[in-house]
N, C-alpha and C. Protein backbone atom coordinates (compact mmCIF):
# COMPACT_ATOMS: atom_id res chain seq x y z
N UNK A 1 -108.03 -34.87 -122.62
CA UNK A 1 -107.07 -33.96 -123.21
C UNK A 1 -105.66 -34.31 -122.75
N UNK A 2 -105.50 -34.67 -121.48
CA UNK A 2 -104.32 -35.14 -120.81
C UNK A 2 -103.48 -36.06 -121.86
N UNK A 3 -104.26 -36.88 -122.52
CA UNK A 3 -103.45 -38.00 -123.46
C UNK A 3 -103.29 -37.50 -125.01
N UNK A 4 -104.43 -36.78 -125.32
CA UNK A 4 -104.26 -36.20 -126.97
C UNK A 4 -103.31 -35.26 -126.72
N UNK A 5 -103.18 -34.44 -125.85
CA UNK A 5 -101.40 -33.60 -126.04
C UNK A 5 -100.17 -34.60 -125.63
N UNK A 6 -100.13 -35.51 -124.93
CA UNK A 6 -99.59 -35.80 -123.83
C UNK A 6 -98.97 -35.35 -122.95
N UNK A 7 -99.53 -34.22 -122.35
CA UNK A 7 -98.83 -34.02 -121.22
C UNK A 7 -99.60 -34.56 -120.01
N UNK A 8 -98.42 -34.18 -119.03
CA UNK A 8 -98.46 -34.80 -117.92
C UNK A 8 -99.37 -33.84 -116.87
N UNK A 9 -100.83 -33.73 -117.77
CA UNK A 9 -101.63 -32.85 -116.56
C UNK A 9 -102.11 -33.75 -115.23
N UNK A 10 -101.83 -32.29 -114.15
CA UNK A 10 -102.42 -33.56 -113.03
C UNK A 10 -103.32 -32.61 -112.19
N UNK A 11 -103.68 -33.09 -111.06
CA UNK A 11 -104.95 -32.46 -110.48
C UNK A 11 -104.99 -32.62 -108.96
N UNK A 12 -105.40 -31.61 -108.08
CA UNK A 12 -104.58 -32.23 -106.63
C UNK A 12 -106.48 -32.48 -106.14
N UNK A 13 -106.60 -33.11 -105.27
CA UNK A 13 -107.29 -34.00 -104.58
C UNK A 13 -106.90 -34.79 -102.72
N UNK A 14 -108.22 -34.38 -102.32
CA UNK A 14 -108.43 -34.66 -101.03
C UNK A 14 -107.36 -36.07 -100.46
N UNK A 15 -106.71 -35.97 -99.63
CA UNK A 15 -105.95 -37.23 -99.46
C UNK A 15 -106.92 -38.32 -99.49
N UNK A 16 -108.15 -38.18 -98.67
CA UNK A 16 -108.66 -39.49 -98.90
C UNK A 16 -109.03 -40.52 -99.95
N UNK A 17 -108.88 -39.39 -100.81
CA UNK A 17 -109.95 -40.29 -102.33
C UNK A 17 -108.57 -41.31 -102.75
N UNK A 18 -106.94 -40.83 -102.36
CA UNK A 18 -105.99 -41.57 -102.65
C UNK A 18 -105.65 -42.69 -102.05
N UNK A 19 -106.64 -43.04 -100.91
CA UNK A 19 -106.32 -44.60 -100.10
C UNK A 19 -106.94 -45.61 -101.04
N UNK A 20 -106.54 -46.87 -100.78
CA UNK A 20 -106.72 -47.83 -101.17
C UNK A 20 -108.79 -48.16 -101.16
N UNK A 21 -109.28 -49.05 -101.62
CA UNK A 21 -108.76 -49.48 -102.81
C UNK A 21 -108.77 -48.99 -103.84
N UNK A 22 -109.08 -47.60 -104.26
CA UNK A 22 -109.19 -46.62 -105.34
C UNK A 22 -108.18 -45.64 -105.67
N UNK A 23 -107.51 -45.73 -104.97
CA UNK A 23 -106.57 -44.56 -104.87
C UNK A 23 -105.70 -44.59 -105.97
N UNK A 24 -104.96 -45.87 -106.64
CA UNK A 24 -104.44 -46.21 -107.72
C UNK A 24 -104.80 -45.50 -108.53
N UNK A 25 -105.99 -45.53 -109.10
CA UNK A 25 -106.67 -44.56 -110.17
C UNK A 25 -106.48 -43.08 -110.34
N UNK A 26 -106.38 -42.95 -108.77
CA UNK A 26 -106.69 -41.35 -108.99
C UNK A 26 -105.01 -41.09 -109.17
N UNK A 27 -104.26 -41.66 -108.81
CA UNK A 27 -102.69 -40.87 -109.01
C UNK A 27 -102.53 -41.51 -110.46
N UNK A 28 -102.68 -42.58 -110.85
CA UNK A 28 -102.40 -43.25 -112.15
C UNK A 28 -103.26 -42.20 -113.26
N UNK A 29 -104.23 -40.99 -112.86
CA UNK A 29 -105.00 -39.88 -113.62
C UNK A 29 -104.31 -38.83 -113.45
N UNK A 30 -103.13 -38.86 -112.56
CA UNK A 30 -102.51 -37.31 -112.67
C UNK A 30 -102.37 -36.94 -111.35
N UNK A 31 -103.13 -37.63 -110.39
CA UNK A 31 -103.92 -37.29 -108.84
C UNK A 31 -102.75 -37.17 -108.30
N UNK A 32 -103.08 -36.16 -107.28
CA UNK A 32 -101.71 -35.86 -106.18
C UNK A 32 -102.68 -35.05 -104.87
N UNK A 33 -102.33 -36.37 -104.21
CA UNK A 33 -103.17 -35.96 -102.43
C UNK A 33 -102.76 -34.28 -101.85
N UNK A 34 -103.55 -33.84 -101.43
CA UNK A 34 -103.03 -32.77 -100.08
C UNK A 34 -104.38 -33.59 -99.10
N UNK A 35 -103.22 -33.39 -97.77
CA UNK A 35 -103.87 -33.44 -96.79
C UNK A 35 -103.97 -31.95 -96.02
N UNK A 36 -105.00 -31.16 -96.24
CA UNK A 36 -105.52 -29.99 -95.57
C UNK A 36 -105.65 -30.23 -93.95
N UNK A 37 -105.48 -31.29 -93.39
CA UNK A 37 -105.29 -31.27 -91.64
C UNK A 37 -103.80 -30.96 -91.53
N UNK A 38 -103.36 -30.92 -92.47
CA UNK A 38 -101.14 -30.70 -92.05
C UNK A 38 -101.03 -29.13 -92.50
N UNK A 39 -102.25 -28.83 -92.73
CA UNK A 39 -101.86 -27.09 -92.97
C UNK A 39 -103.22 -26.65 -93.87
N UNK A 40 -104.03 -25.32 -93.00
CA UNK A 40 -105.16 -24.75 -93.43
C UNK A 40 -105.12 -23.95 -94.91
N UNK A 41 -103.94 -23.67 -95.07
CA UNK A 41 -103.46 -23.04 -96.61
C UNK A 41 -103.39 -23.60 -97.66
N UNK A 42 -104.59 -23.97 -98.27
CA UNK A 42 -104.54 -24.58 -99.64
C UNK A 42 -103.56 -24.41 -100.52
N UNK A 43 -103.31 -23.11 -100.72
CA UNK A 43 -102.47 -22.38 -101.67
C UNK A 43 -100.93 -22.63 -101.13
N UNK A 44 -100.43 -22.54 -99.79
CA UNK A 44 -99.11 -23.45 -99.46
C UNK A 44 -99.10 -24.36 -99.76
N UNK A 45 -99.98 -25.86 -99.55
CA UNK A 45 -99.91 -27.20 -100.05
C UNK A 45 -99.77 -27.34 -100.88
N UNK A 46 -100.15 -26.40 -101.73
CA UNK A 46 -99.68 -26.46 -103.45
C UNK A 46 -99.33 -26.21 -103.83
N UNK A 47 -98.46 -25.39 -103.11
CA UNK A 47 -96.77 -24.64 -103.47
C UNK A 47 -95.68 -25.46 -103.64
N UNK A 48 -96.38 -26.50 -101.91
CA UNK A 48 -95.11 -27.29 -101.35
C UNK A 48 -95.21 -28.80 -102.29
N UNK A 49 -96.55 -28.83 -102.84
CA UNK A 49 -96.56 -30.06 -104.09
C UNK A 49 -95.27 -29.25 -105.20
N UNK A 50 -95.35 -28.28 -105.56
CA UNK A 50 -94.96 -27.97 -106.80
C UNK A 50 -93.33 -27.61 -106.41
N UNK A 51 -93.22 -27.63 -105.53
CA UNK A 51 -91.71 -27.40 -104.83
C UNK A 51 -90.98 -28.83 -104.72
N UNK A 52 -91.70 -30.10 -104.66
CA UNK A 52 -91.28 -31.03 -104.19
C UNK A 52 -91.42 -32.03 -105.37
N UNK A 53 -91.85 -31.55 -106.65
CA UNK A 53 -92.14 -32.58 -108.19
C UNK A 53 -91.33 -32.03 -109.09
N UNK A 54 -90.15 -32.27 -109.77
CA UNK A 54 -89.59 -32.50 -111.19
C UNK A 54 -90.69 -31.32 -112.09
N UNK A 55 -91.71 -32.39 -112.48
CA UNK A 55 -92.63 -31.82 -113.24
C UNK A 55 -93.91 -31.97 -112.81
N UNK A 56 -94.79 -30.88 -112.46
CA UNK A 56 -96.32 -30.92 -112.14
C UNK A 56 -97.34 -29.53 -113.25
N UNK A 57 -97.94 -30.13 -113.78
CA UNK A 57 -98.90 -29.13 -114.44
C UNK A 57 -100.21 -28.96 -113.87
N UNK A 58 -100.74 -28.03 -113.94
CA UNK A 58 -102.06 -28.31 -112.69
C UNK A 58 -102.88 -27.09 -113.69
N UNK A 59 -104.15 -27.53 -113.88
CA UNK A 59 -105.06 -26.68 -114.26
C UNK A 59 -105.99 -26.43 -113.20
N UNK A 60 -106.48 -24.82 -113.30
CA UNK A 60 -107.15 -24.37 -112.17
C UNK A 60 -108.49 -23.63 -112.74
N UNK A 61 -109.37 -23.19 -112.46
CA UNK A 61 -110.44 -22.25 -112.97
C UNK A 61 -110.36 -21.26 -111.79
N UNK A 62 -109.84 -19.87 -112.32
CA UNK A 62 -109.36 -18.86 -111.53
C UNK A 62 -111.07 -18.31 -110.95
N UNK A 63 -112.22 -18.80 -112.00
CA UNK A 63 -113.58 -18.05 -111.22
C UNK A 63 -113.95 -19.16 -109.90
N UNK A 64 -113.26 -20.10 -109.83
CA UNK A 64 -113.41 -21.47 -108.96
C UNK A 64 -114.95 -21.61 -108.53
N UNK A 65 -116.08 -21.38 -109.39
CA UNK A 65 -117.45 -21.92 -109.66
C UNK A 65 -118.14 -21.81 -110.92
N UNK A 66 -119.18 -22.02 -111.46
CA UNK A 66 -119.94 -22.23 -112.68
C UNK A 66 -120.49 -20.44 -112.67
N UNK A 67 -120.85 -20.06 -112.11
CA UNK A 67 -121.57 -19.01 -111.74
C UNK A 67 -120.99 -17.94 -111.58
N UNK A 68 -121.71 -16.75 -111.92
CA UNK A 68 -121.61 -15.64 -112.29
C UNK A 68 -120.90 -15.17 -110.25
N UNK A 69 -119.79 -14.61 -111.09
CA UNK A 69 -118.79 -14.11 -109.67
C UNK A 69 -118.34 -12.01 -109.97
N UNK A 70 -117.98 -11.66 -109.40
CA UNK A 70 -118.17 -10.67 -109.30
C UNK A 70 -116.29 -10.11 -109.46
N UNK A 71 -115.75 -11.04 -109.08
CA UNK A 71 -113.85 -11.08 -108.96
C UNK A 71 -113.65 -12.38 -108.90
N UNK A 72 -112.39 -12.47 -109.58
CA UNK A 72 -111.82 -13.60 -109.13
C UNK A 72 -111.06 -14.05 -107.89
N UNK A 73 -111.14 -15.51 -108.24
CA UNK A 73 -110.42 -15.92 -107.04
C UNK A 73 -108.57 -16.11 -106.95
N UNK A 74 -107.79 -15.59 -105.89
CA UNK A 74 -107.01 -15.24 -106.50
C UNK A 74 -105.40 -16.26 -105.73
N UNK A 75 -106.19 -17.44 -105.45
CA UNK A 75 -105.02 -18.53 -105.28
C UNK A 75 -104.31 -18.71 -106.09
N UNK A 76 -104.72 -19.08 -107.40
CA UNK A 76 -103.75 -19.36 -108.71
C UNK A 76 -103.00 -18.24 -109.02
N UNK A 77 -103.25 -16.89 -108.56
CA UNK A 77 -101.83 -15.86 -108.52
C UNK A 77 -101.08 -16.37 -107.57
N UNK A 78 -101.45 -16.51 -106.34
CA UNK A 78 -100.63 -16.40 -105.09
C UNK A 78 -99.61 -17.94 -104.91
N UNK A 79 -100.34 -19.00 -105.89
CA UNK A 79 -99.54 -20.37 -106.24
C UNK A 79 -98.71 -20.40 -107.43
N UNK A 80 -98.80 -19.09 -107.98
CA UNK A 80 -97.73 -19.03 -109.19
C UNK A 80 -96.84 -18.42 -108.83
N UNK A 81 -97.07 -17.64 -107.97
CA UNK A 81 -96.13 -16.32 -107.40
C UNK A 81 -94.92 -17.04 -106.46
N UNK A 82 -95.82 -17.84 -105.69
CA UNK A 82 -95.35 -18.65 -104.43
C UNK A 82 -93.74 -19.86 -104.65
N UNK A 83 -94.73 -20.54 -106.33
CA UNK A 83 -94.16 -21.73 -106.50
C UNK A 83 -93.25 -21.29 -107.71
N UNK A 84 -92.71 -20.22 -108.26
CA UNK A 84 -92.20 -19.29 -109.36
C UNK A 84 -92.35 -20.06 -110.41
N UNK A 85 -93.47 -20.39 -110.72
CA UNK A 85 -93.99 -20.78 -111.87
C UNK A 85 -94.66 -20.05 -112.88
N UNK A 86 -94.77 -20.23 -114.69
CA UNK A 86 -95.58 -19.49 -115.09
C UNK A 86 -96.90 -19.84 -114.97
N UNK A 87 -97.36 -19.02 -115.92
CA UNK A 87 -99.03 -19.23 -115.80
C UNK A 87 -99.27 -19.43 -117.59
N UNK A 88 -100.36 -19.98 -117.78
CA UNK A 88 -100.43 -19.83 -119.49
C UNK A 88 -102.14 -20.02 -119.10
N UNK A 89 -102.95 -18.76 -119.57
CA UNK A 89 -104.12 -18.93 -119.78
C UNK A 89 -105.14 -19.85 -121.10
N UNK A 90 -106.11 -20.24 -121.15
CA UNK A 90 -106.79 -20.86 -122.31
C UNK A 90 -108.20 -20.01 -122.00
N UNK A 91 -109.30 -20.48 -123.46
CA UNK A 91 -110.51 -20.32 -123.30
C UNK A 91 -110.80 -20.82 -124.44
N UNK A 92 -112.41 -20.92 -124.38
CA UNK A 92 -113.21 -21.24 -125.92
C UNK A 92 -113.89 -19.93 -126.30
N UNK A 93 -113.74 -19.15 -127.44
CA UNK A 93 -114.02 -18.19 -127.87
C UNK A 93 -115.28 -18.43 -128.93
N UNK A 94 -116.31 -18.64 -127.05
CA UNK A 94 -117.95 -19.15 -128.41
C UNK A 94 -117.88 -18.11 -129.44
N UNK A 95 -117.89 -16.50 -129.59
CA UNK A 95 -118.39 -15.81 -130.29
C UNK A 95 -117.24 -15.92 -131.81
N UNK A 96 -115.90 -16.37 -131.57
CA UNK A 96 -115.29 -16.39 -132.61
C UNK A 96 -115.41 -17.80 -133.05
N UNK A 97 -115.41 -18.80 -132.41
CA UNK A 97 -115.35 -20.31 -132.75
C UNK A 97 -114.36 -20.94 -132.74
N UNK A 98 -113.61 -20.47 -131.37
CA UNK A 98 -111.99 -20.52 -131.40
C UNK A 98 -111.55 -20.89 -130.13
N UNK A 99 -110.33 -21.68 -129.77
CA UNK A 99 -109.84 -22.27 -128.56
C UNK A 99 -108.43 -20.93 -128.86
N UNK A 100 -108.47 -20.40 -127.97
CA UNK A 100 -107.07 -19.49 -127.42
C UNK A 100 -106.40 -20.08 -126.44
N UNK A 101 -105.27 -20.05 -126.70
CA UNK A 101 -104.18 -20.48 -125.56
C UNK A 101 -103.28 -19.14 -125.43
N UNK A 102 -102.62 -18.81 -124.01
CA UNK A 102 -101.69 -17.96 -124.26
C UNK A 102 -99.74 -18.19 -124.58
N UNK A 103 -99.04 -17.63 -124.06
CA UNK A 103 -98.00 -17.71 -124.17
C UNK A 103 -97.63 -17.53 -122.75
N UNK A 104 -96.37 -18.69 -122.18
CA UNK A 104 -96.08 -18.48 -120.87
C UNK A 104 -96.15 -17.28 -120.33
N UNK A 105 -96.54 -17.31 -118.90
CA UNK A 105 -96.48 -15.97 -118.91
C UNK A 105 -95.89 -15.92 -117.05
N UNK A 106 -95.14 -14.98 -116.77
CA UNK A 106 -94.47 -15.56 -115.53
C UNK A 106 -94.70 -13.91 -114.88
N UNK A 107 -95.06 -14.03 -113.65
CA UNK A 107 -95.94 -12.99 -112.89
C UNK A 107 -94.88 -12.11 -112.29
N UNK A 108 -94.79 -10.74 -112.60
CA UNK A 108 -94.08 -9.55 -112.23
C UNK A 108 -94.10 -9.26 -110.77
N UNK A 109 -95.42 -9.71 -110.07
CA UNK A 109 -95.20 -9.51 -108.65
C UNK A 109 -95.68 -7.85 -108.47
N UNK A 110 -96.20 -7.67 -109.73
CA UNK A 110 -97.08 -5.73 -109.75
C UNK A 110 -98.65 -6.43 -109.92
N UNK A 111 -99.30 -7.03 -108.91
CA UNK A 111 -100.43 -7.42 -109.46
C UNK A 111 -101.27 -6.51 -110.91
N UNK A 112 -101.53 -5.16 -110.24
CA UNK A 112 -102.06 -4.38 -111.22
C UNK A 112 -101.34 -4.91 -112.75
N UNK A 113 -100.22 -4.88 -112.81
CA UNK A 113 -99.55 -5.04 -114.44
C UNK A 113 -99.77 -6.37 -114.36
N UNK A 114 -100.37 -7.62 -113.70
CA UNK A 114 -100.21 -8.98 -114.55
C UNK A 114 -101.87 -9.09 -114.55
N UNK A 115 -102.84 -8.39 -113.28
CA UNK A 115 -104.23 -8.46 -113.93
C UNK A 115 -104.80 -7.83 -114.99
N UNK A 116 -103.40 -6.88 -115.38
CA UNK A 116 -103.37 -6.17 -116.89
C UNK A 116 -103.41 -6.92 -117.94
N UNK A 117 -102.74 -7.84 -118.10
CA UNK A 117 -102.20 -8.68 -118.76
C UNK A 117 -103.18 -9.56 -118.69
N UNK A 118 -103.76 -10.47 -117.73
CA UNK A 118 -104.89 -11.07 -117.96
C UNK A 118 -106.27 -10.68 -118.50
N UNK A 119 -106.31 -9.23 -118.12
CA UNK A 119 -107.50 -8.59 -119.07
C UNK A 119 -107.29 -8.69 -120.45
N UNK A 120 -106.41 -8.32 -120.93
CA UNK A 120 -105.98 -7.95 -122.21
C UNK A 120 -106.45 -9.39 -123.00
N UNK A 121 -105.98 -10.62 -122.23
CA UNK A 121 -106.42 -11.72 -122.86
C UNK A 121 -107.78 -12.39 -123.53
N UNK A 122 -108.27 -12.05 -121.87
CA UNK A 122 -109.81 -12.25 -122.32
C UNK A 122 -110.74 -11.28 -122.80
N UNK A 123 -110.48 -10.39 -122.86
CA UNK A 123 -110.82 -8.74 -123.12
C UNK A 123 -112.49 -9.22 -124.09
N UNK A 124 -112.02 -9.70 -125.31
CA UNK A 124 -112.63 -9.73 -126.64
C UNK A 124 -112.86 -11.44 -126.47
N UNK A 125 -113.14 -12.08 -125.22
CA UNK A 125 -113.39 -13.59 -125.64
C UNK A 125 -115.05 -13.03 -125.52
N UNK A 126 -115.79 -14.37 -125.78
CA UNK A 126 -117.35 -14.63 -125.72
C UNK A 126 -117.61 -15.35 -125.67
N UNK A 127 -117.99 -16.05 -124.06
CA UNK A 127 -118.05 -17.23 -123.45
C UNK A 127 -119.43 -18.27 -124.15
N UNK A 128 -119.45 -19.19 -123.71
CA UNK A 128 -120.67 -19.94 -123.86
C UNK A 128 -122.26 -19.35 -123.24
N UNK A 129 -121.92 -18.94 -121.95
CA UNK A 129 -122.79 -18.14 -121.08
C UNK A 129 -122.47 -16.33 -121.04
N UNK A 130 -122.36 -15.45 -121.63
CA UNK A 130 -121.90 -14.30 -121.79
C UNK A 130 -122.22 -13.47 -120.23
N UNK A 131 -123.65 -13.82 -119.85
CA UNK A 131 -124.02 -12.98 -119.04
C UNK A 131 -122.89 -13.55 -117.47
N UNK A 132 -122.59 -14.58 -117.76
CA UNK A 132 -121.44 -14.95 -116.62
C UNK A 132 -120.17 -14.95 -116.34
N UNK A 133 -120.02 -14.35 -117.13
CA UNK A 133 -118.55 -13.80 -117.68
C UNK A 133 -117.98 -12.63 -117.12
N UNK A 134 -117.16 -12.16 -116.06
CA UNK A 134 -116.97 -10.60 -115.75
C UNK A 134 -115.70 -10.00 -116.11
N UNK A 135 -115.19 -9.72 -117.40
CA UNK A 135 -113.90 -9.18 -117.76
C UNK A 135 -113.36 -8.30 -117.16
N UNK A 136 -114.13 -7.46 -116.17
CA UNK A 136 -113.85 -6.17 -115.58
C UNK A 136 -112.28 -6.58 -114.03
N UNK A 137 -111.37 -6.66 -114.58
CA UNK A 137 -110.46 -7.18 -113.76
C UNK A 137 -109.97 -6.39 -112.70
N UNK A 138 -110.18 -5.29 -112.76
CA UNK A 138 -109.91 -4.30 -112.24
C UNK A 138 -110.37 -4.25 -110.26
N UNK A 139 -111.74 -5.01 -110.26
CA UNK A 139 -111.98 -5.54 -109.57
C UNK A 139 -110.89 -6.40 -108.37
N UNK A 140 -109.70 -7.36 -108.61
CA UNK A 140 -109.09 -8.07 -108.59
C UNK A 140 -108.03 -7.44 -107.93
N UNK A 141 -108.28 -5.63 -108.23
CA UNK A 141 -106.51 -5.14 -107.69
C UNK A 141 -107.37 -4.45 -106.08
């Protein structure tokens, strides 16, 4: 997808996978090292990536597993918030037959009113797996 839009999506990754002799690949794919021994805060390192690049796009999966979760996980607020970036949600809408994208959307800093806002989105999607799906956002505040 990175090349049929062209943008410049990229993806952050373990420093090691970026040494030689492979490492080429992975930044020449978008790749951008954190080294997690220079600081236990994932979510800082990826502040301080996005503080320190022109342009970085980074896609995240806010349930950060395949499997049925109960709340989300809530780095990708705290790295949008952090790095004053927006956010723009997507999904595949098995039950309509439809790819949704949203409209930038840049975080108020009232969690309650932006996990508002993210409900509202997915409210009426219908995932591939339904039963793994938890819209109930409310959870989250």
């Amino acid at each position: 997808m990175k090349y049929i839009k062209e943008l410049p999506i990229n993806f952050i990754g373990k420093h090691t996978l970026f040494k030689p002799p492979y490492g080429f690949i992975f930044k020449a794919l978008g790749g951008v090292p954190v080294d997690r021994s220079k600081s236990s805060n994932m979510v800082d390192a990826i502040i301080k990536v996005f503080n320190e690049k022109d342009e970085f796009i980074l896609a995240i999966s806010p349930e950060g597993t395949r499997t049925k979760i109960e709340k989300w996980k809530s780095g990708f607020y705290h790295i949008a918030l952090g790095a004053n970036i927006p956010i723009i949600f997507n999904t595949f809408n098995f039950g309509k037959k439809e790819y949704l994208i949203s409209k930038l959307y840049y975080l108020t800093g009232d969690k309650k009113k932006d996990f508002l806002f993210f409900h509202n989105f997915y409210k009426d999607v219908k995932g591939k797996f339904p039963d793994q799906f938890e819209p109930d956002f409310h959870k989250n505040i």
